[in-house]
PDB file of N, CA and C in Angstrom:
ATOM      1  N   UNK A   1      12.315 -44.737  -6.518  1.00  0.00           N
ATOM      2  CA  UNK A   1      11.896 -43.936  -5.387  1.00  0.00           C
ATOM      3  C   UNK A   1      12.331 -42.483  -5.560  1.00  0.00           C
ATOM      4  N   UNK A   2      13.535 -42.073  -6.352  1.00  0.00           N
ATOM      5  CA  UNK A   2      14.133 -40.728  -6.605  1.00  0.00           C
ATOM      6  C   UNK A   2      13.064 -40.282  -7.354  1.00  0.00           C
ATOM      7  N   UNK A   3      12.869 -40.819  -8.258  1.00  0.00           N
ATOM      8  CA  UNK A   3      12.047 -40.220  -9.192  1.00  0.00           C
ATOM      9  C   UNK A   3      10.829 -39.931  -8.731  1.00  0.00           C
ATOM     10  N   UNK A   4      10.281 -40.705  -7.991  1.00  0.00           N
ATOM     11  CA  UNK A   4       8.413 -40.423  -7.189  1.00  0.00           C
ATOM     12  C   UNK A   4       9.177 -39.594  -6.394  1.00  0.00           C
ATOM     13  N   UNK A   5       9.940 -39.062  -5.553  1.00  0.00           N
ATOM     14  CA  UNK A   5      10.354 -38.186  -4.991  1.00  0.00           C
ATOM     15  C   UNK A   5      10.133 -36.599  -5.549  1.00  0.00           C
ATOM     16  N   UNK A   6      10.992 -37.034  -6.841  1.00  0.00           N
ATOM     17  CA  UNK A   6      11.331 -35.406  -7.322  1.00  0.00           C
ATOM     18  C   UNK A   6      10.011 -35.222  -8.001  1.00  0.00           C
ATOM     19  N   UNK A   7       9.079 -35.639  -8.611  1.00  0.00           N
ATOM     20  CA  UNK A   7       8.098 -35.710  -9.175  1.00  0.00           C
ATOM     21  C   UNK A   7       7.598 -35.037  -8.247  1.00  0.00           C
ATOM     22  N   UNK A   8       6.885 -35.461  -6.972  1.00  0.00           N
ATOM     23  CA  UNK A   8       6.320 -35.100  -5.685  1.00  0.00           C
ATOM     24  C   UNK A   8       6.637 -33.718  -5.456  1.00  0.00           C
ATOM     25  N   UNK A   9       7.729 -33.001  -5.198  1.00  0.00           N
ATOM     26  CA  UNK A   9       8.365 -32.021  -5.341  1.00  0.00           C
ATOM     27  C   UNK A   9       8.228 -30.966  -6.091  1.00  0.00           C
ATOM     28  N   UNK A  10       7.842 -32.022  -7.616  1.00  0.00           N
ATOM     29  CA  UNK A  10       7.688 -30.645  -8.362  1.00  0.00           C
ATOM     30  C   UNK A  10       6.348 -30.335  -8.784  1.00  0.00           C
ATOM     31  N   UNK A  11       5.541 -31.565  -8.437  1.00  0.00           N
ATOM     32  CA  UNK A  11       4.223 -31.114  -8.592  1.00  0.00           C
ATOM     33  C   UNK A  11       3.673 -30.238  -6.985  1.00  0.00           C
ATOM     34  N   UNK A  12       4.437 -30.082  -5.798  1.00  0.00           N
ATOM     35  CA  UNK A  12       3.945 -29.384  -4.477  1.00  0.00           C
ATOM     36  C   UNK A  12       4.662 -27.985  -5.247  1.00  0.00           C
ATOM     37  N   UNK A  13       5.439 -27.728  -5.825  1.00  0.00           N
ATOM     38  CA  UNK A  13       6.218 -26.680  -5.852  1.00  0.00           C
ATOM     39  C   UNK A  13       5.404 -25.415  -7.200  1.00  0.00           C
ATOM     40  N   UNK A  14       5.023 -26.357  -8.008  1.00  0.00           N
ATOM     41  CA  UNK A  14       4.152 -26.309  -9.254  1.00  0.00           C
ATOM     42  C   UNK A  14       2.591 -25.635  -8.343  1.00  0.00           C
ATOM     43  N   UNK A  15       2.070 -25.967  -7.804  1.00  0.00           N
ATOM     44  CA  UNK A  15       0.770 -25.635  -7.045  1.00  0.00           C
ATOM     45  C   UNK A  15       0.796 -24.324  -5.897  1.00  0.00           C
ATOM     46  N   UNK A  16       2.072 -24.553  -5.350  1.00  0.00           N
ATOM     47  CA  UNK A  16       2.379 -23.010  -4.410  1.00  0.00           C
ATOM     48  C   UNK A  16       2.101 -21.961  -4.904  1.00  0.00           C
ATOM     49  N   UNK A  17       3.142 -22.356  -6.390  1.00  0.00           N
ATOM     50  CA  UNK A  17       3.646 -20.968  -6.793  1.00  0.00           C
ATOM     51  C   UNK A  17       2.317 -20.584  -7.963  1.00  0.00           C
ATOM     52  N   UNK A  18       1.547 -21.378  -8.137  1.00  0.00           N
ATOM     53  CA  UNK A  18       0.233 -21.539  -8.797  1.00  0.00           C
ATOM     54  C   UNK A  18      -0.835 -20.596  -7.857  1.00  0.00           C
ATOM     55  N   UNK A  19      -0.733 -20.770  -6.641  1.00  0.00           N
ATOM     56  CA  UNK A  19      -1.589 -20.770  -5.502  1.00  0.00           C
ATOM     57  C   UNK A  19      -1.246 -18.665  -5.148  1.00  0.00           C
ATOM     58  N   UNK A  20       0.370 -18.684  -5.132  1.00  0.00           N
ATOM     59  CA  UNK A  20       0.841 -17.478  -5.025  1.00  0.00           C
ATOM     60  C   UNK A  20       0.402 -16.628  -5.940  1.00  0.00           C
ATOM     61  N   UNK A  21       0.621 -16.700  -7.564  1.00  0.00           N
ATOM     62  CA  UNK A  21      -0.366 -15.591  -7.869  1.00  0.00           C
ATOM     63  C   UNK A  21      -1.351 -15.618  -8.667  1.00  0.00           C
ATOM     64  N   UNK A  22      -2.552 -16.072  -8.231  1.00  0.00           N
ATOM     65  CA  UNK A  22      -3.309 -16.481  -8.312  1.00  0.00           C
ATOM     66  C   UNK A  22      -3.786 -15.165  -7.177  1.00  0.00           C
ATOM     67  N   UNK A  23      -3.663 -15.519  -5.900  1.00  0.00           N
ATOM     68  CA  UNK A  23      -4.047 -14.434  -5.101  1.00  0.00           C
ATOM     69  C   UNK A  23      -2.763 -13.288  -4.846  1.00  0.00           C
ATOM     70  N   UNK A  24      -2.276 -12.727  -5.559  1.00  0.00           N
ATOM     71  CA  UNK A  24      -1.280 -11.520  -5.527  1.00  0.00           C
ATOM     72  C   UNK A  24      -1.781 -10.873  -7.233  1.00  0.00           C
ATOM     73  N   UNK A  25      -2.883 -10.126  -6.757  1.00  0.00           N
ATOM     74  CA  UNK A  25      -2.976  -9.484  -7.537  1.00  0.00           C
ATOM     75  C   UNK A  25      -2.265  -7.588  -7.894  1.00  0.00           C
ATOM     76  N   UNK A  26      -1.765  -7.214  -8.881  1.00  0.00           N
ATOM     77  CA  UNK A  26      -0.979  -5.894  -8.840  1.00  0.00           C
ATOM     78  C   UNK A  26      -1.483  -4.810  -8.481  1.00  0.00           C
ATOM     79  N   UNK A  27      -1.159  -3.442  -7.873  1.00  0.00           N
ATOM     80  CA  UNK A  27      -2.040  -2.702  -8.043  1.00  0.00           C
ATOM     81  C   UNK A  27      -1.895  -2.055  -9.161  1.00  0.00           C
ATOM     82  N   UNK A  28      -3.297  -1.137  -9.815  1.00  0.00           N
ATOM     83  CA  UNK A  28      -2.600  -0.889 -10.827  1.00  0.00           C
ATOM     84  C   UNK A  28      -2.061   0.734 -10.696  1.00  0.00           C
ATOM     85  N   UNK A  29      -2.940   1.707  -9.820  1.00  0.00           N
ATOM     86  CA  UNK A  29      -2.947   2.671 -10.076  1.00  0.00           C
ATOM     87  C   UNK A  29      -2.861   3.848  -8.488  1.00  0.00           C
ATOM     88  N   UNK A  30      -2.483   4.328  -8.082  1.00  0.00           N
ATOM     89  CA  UNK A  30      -2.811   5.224  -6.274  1.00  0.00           C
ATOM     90  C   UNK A  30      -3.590   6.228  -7.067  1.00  0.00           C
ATOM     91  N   UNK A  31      -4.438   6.109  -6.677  1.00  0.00           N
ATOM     92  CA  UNK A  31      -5.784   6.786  -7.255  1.00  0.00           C
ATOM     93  C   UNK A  31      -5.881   8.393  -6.492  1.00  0.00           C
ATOM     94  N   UNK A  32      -5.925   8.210  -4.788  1.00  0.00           N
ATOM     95  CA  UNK A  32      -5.491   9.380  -3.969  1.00  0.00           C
ATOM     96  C   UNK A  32      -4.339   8.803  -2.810  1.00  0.00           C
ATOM     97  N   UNK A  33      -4.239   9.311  -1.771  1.00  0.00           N
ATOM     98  CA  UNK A  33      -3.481   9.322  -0.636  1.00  0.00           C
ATOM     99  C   UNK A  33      -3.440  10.703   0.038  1.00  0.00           C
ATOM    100  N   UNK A  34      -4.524  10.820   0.934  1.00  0.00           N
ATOM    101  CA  UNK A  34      -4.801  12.059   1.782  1.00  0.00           C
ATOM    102  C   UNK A  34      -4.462  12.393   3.357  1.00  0.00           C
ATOM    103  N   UNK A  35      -4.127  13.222   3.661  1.00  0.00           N
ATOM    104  CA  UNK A  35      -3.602  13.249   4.882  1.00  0.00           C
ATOM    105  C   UNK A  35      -4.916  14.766   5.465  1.00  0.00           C
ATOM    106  N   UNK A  36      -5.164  14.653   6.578  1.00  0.00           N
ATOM    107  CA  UNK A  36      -5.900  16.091   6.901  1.00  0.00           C
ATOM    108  C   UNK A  36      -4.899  16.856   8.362  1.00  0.00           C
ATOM    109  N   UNK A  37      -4.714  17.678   7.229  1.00  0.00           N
ATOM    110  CA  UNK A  37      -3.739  18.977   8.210  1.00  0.00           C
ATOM    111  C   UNK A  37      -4.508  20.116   8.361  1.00  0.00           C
ATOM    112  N   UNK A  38      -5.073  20.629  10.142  1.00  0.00           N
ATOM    113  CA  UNK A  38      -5.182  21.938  10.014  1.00  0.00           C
ATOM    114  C   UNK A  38      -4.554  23.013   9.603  1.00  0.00           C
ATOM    115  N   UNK A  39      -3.096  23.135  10.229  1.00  0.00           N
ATOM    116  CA  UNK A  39      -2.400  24.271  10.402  1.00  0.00           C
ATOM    117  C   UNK A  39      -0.917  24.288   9.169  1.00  0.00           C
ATOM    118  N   UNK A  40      -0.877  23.505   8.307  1.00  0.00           N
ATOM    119  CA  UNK A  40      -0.004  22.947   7.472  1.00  0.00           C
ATOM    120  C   UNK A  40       0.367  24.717   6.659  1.00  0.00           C
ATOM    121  N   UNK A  41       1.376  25.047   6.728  1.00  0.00           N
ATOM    122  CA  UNK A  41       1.445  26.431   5.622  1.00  0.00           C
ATOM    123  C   UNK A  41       1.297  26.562   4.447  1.00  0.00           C
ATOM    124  N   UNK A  42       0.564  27.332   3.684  1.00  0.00           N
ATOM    125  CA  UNK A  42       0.568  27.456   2.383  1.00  0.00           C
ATOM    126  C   UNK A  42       1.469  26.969   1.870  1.00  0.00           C
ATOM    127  N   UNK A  43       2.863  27.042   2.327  1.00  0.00           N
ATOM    128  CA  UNK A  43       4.301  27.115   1.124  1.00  0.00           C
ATOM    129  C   UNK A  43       4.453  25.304   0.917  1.00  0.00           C
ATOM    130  N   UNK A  44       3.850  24.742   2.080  1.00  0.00           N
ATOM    131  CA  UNK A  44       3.982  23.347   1.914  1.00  0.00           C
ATOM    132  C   UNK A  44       3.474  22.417   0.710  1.00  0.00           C
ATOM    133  N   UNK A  45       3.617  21.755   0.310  1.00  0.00           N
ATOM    134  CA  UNK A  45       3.402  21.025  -0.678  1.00  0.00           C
ATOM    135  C   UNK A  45       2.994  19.123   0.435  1.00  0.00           C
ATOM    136  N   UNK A  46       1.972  19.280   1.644  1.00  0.00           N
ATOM    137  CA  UNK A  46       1.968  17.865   2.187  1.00  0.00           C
ATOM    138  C   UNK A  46       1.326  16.451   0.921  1.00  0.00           C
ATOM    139  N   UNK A  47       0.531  17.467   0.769  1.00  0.00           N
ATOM    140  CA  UNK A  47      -0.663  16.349  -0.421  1.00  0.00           C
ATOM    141  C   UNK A  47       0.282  15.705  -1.575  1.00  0.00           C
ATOM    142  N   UNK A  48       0.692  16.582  -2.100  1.00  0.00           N
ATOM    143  CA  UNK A  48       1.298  15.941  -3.379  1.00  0.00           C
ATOM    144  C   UNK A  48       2.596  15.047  -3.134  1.00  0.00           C
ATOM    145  N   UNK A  49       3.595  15.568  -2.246  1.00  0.00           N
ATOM    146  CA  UNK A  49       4.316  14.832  -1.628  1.00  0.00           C
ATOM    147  C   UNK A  49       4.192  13.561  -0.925  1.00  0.00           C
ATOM    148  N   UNK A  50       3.303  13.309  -0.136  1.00  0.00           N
ATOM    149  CA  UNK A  50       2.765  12.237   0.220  1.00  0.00           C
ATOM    150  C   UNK A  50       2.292  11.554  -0.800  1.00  0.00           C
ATOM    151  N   UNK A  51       1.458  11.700  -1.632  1.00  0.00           N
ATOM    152  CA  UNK A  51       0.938  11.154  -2.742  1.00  0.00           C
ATOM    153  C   UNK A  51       1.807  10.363  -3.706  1.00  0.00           C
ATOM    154  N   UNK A  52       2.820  11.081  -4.095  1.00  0.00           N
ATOM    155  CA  UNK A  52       4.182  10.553  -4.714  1.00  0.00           C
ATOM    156  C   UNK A  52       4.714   9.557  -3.984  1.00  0.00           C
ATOM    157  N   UNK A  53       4.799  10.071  -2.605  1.00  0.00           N
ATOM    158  CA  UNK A  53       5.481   8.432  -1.882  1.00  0.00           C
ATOM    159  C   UNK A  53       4.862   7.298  -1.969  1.00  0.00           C
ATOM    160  N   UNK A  54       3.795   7.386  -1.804  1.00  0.00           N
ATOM    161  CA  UNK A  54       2.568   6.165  -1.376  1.00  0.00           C
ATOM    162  C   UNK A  54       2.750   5.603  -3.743  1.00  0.00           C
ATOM    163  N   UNK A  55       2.503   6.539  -4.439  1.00  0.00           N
ATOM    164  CA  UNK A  55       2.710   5.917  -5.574  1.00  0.00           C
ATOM    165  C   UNK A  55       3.908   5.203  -5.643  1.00  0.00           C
ATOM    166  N   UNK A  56       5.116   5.568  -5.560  1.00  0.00           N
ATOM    167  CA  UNK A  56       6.389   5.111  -5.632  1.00  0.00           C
ATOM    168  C   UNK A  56       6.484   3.708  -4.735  1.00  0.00           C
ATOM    169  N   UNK A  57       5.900   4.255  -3.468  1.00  0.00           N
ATOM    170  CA  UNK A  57       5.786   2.710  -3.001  1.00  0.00           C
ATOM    171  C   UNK A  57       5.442   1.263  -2.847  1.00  0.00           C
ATOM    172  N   UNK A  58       3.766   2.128  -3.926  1.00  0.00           N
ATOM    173  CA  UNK A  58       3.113   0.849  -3.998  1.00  0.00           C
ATOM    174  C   UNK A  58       2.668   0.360  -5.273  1.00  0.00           C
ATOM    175  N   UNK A  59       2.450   1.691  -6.425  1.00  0.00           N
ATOM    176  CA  UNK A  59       2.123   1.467  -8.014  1.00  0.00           C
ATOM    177  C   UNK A  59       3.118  -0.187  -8.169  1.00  0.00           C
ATOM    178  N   UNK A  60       2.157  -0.819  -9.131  1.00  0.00           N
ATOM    179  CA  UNK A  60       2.788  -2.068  -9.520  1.00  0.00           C
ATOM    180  C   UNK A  60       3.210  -3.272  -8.580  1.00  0.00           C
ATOM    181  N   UNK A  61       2.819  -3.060  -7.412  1.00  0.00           N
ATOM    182  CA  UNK A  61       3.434  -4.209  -6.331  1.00  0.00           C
ATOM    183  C   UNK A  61       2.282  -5.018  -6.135  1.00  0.00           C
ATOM    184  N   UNK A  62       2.322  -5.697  -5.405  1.00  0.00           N
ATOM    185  CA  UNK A  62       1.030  -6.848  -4.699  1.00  0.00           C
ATOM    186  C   UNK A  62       0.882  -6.533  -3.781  1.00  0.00           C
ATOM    187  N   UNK A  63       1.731  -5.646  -2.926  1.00  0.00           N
ATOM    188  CA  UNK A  63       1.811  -5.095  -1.769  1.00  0.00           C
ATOM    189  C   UNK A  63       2.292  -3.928  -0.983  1.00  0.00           C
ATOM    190  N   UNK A  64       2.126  -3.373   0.126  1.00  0.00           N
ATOM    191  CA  UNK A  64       3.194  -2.073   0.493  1.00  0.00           C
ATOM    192  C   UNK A  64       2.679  -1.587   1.793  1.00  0.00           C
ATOM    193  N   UNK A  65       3.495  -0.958   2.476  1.00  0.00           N
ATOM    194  CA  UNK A  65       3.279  -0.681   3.709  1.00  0.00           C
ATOM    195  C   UNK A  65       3.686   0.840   3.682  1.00  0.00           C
ATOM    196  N   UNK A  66       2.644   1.706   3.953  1.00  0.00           N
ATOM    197  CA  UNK A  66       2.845   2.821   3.789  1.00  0.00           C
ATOM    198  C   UNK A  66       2.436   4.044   5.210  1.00  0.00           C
ATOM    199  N   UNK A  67       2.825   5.006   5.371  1.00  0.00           N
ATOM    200  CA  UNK A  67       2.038   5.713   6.709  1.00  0.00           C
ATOM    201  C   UNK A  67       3.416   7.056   6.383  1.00  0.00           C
ATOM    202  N   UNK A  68       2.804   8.428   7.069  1.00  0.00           N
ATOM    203  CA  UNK A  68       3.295   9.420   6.335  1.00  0.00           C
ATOM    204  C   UNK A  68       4.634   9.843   7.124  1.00  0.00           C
ATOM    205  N   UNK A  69       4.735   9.016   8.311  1.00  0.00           N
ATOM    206  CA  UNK A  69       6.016   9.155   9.704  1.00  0.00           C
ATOM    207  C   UNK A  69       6.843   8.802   8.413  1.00  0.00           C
ATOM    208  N   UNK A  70       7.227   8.146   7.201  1.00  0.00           N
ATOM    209  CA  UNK A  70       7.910   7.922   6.433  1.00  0.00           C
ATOM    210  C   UNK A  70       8.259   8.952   5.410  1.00  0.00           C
ATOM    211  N   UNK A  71       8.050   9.988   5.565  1.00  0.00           N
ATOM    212  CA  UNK A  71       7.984  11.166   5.112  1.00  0.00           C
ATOM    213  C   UNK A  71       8.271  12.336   5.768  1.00  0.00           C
ATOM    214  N   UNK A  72       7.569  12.585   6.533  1.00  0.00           N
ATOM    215  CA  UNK A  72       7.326  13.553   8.030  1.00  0.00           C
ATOM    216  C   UNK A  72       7.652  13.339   9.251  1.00  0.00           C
ATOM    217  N   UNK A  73       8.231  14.377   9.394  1.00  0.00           N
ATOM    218  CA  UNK A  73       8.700  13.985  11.509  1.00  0.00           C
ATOM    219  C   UNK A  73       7.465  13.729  11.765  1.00  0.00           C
ATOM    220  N   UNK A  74       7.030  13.345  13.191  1.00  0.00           N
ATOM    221  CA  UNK A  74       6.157  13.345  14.268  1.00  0.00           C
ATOM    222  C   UNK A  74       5.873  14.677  14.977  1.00  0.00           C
ATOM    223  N   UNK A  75       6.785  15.481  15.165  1.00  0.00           N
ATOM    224  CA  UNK A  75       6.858  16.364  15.450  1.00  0.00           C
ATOM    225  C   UNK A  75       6.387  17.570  14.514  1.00  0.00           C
ATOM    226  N   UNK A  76       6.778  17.729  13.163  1.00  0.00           N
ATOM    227  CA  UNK A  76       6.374  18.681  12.323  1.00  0.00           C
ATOM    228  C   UNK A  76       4.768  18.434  12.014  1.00  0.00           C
ATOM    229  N   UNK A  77       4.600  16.843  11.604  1.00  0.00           N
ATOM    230  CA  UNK A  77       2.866  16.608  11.450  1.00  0.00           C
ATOM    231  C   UNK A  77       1.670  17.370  12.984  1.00  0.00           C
ATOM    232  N   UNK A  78       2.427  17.137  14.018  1.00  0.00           N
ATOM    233  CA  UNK A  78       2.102  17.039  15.600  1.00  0.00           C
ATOM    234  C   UNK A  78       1.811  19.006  14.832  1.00  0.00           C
ATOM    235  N   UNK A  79       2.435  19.763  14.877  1.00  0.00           N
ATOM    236  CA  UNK A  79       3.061  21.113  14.433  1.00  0.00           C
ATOM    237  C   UNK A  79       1.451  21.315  13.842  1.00  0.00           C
ATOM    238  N   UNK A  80       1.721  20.844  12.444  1.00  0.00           N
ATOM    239  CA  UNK A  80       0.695  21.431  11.605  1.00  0.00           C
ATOM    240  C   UNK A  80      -0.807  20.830  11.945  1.00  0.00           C
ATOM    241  N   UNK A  81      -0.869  20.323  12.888  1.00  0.00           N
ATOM    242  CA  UNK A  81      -2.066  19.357  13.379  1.00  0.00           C
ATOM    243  C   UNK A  81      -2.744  18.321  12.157  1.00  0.00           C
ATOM    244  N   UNK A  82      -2.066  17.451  11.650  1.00  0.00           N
ATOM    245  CA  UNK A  82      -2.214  16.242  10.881  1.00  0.00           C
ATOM    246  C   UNK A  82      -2.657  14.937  12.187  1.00  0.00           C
ATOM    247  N   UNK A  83      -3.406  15.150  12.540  1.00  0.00           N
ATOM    248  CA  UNK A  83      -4.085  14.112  13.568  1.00  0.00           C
ATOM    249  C   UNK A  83      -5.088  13.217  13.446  1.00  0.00           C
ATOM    250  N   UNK A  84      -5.729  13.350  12.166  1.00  0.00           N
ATOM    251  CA  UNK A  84      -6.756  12.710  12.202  1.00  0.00           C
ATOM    252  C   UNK A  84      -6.729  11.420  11.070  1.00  0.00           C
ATOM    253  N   UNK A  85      -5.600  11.177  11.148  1.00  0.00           N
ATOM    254  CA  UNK A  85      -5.373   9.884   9.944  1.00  0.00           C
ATOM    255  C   UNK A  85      -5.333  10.027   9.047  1.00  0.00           C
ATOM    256  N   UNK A  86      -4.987   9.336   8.047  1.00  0.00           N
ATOM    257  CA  UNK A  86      -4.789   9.229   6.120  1.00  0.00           C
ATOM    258  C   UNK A  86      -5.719   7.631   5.942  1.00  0.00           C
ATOM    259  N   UNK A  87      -5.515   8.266   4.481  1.00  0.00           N
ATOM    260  CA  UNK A  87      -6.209   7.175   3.545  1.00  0.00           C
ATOM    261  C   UNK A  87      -5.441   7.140   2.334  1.00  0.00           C
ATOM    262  N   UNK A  88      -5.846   5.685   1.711  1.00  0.00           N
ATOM    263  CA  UNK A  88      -4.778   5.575   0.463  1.00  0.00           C
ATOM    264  C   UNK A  88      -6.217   5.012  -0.515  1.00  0.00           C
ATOM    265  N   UNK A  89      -6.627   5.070  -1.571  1.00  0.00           N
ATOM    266  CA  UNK A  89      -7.386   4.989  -2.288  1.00  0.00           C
ATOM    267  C   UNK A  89      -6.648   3.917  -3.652  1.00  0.00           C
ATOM    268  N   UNK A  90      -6.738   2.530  -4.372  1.00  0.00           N
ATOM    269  CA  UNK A  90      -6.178   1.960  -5.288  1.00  0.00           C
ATOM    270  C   UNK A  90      -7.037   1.799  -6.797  1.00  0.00           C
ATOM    271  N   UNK A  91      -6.409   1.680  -7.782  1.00  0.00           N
ATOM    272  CA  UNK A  91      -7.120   0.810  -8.106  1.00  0.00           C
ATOM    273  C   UNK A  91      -6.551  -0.565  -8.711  1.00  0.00           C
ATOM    274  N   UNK A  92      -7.077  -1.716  -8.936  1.00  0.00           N
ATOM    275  CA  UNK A  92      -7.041  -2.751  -8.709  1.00  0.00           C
ATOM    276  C   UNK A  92      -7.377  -3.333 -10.182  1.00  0.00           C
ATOM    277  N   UNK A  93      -7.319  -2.406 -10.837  1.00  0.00           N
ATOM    278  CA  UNK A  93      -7.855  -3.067 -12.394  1.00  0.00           C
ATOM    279  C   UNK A  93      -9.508  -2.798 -12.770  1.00  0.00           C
ATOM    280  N   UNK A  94      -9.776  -2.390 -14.430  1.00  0.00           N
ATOM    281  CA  UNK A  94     -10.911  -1.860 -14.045  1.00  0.00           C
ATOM    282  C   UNK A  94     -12.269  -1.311 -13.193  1.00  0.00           C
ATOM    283  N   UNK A  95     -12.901  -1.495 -12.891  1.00  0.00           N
ATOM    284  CA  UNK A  95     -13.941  -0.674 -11.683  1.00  0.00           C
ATOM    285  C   UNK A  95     -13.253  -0.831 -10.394  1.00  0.00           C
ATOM    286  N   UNK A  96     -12.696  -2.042 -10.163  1.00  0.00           N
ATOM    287  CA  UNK A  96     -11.947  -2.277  -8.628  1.00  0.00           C
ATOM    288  C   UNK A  96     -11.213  -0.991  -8.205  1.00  0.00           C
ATOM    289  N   UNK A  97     -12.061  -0.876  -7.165  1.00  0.00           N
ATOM    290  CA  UNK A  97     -11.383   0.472  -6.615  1.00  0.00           C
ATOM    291  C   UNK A  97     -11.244   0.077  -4.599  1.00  0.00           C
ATOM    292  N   UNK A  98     -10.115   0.400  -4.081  1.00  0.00           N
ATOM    293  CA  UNK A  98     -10.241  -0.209  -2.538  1.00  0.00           C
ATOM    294  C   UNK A  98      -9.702   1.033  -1.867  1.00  0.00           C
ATOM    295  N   UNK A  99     -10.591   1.175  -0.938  1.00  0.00           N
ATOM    296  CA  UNK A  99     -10.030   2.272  -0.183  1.00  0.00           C
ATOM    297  C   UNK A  99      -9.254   1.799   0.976  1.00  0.00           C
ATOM    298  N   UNK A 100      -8.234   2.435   1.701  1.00  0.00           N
ATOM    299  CA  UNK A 100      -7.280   1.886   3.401  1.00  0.00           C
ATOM    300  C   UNK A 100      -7.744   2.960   4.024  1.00  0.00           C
ATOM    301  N   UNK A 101      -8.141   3.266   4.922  1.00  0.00           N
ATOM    302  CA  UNK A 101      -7.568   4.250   6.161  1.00  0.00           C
ATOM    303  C   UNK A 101      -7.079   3.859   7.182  1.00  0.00           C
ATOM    304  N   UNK A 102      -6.607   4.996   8.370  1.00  0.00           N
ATOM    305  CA  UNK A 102      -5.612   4.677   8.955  1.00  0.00           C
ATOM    306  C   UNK A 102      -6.705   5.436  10.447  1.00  0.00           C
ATOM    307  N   UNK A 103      -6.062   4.853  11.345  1.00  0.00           N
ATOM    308  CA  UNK A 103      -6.939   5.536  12.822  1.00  0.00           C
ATOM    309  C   UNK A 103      -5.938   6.807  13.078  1.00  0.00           C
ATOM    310  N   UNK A 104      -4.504   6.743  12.633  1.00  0.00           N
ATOM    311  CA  UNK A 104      -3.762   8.456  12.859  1.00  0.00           C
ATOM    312  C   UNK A 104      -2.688   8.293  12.343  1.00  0.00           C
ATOM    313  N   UNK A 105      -2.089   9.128  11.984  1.00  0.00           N
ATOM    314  CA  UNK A 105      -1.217   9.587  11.344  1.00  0.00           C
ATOM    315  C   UNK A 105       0.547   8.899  11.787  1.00  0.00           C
ATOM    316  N   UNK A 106       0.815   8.627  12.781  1.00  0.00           N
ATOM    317  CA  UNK A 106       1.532   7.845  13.373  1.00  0.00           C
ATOM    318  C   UNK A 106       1.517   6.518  12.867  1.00  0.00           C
ATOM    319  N   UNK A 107       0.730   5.845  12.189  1.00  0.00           N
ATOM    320  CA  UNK A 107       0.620   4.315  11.810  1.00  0.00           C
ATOM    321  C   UNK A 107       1.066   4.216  10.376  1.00  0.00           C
ATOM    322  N   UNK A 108       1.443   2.924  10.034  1.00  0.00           N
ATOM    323  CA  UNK A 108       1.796   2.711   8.738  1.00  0.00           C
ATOM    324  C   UNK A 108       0.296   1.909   8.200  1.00  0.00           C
ATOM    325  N   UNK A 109      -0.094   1.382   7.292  1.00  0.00           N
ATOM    326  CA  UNK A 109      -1.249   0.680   6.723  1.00  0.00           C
ATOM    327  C   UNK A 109      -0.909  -0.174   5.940  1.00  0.00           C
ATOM    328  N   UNK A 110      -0.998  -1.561   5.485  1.00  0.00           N
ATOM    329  CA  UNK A 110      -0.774  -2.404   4.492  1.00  0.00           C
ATOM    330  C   UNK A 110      -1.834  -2.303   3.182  1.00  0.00           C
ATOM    331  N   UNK A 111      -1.338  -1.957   2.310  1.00  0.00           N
ATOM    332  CA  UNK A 111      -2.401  -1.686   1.246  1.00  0.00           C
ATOM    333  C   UNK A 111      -1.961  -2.670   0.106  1.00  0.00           C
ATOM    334  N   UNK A 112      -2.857  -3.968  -0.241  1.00  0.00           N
ATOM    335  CA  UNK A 112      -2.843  -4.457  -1.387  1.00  0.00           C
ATOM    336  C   UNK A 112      -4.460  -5.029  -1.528  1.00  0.00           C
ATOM    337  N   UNK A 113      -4.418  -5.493  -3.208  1.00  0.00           N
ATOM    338  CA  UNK A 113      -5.694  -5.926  -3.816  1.00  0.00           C
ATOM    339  C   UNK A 113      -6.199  -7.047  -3.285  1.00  0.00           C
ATOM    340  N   UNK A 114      -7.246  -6.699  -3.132  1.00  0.00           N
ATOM    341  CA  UNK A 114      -7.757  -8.573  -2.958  1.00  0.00           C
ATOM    342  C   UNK A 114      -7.792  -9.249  -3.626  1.00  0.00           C
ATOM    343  N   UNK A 115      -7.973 -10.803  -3.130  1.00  0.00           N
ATOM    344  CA  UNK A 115      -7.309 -11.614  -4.697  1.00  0.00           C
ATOM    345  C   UNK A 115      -8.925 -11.985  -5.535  1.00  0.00           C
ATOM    346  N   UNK A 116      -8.704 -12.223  -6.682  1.00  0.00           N
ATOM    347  CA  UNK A 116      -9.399 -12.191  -8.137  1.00  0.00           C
ATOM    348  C   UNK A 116     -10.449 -12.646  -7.590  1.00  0.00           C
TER     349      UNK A 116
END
C-alpha cells in the first residue's frame, strides 16, 4: 500500500509540475514601456527610466507586475500630467509580440506570455 501510495504521489507531482511549465512561458525581451506626460521637463529622463524598470522587472520571468507609482510619486506624475496610462509592449519569442495597457497611471498591470 506504501508503495501504490508514493507511486501515486509521484506520478500527481510529475504532471503539475509538467502542467506548470508547459504554460509559463519566459519573456524574452521589453520591447517598449511608455508612459504619456504633458508637462514632464526636458531635464527628465521619464521614458528611459521607466523602461529600465519594467526591463529589470520583467526580462526573463513568466511573470511581473509592473505600474510607474513604482518609480514615481503620485504627486510628481499628477505635476507633469502623466494621466493617461502606460503600456508595456513584450516579446514572447520570435514574432510573438503582446502588448498590456493600463486605464492610468496609478495602476500596476500583470504582464506575462501566453502559454505555447
Amino acid at each position: 500500500m506504501r508503495k501504490l501510495l508514493g507511486l501515486v504521489v509521484m506520478i500527481v507531482s510529475a504532471a503539475i509540475s509538467t502542467a506548470d511549465s508547459a504554460s509559463a512561458k519566459k519573456m524574452k525581451q521589453v520591447l517598449e514601456a511608455r508612459m504619456a506626460c504633458a508637462k514632464a521637463p526636458p531635464n527628465l529622463t521619464i521614458g528611459p527610466k521607466f523602461l529600465s524598470h519594467v526591463k529589470r522587472m520583467c526580462e526573463g520571468k513568466t511573470e511581473c507586475s509592473v505600474g510607474p507609482g513604482e518609480l514615481f510619486a503620485a504627486g510628481d506624475m499628477e505635476r507633469w500630467g502623466c494621466n493617461k496610462g502606460f503600456f508595456v509592449l513584450i516579446s514572447c519569442g520570435g514574432s510573438d509580440k503582446q502588448q498590456y495597457p493600463s486605464d492610468n497611471v496609478k495602476q500596476k498591470i500583470d504582464v506575462f506570455c501566453d502559454a505555447p
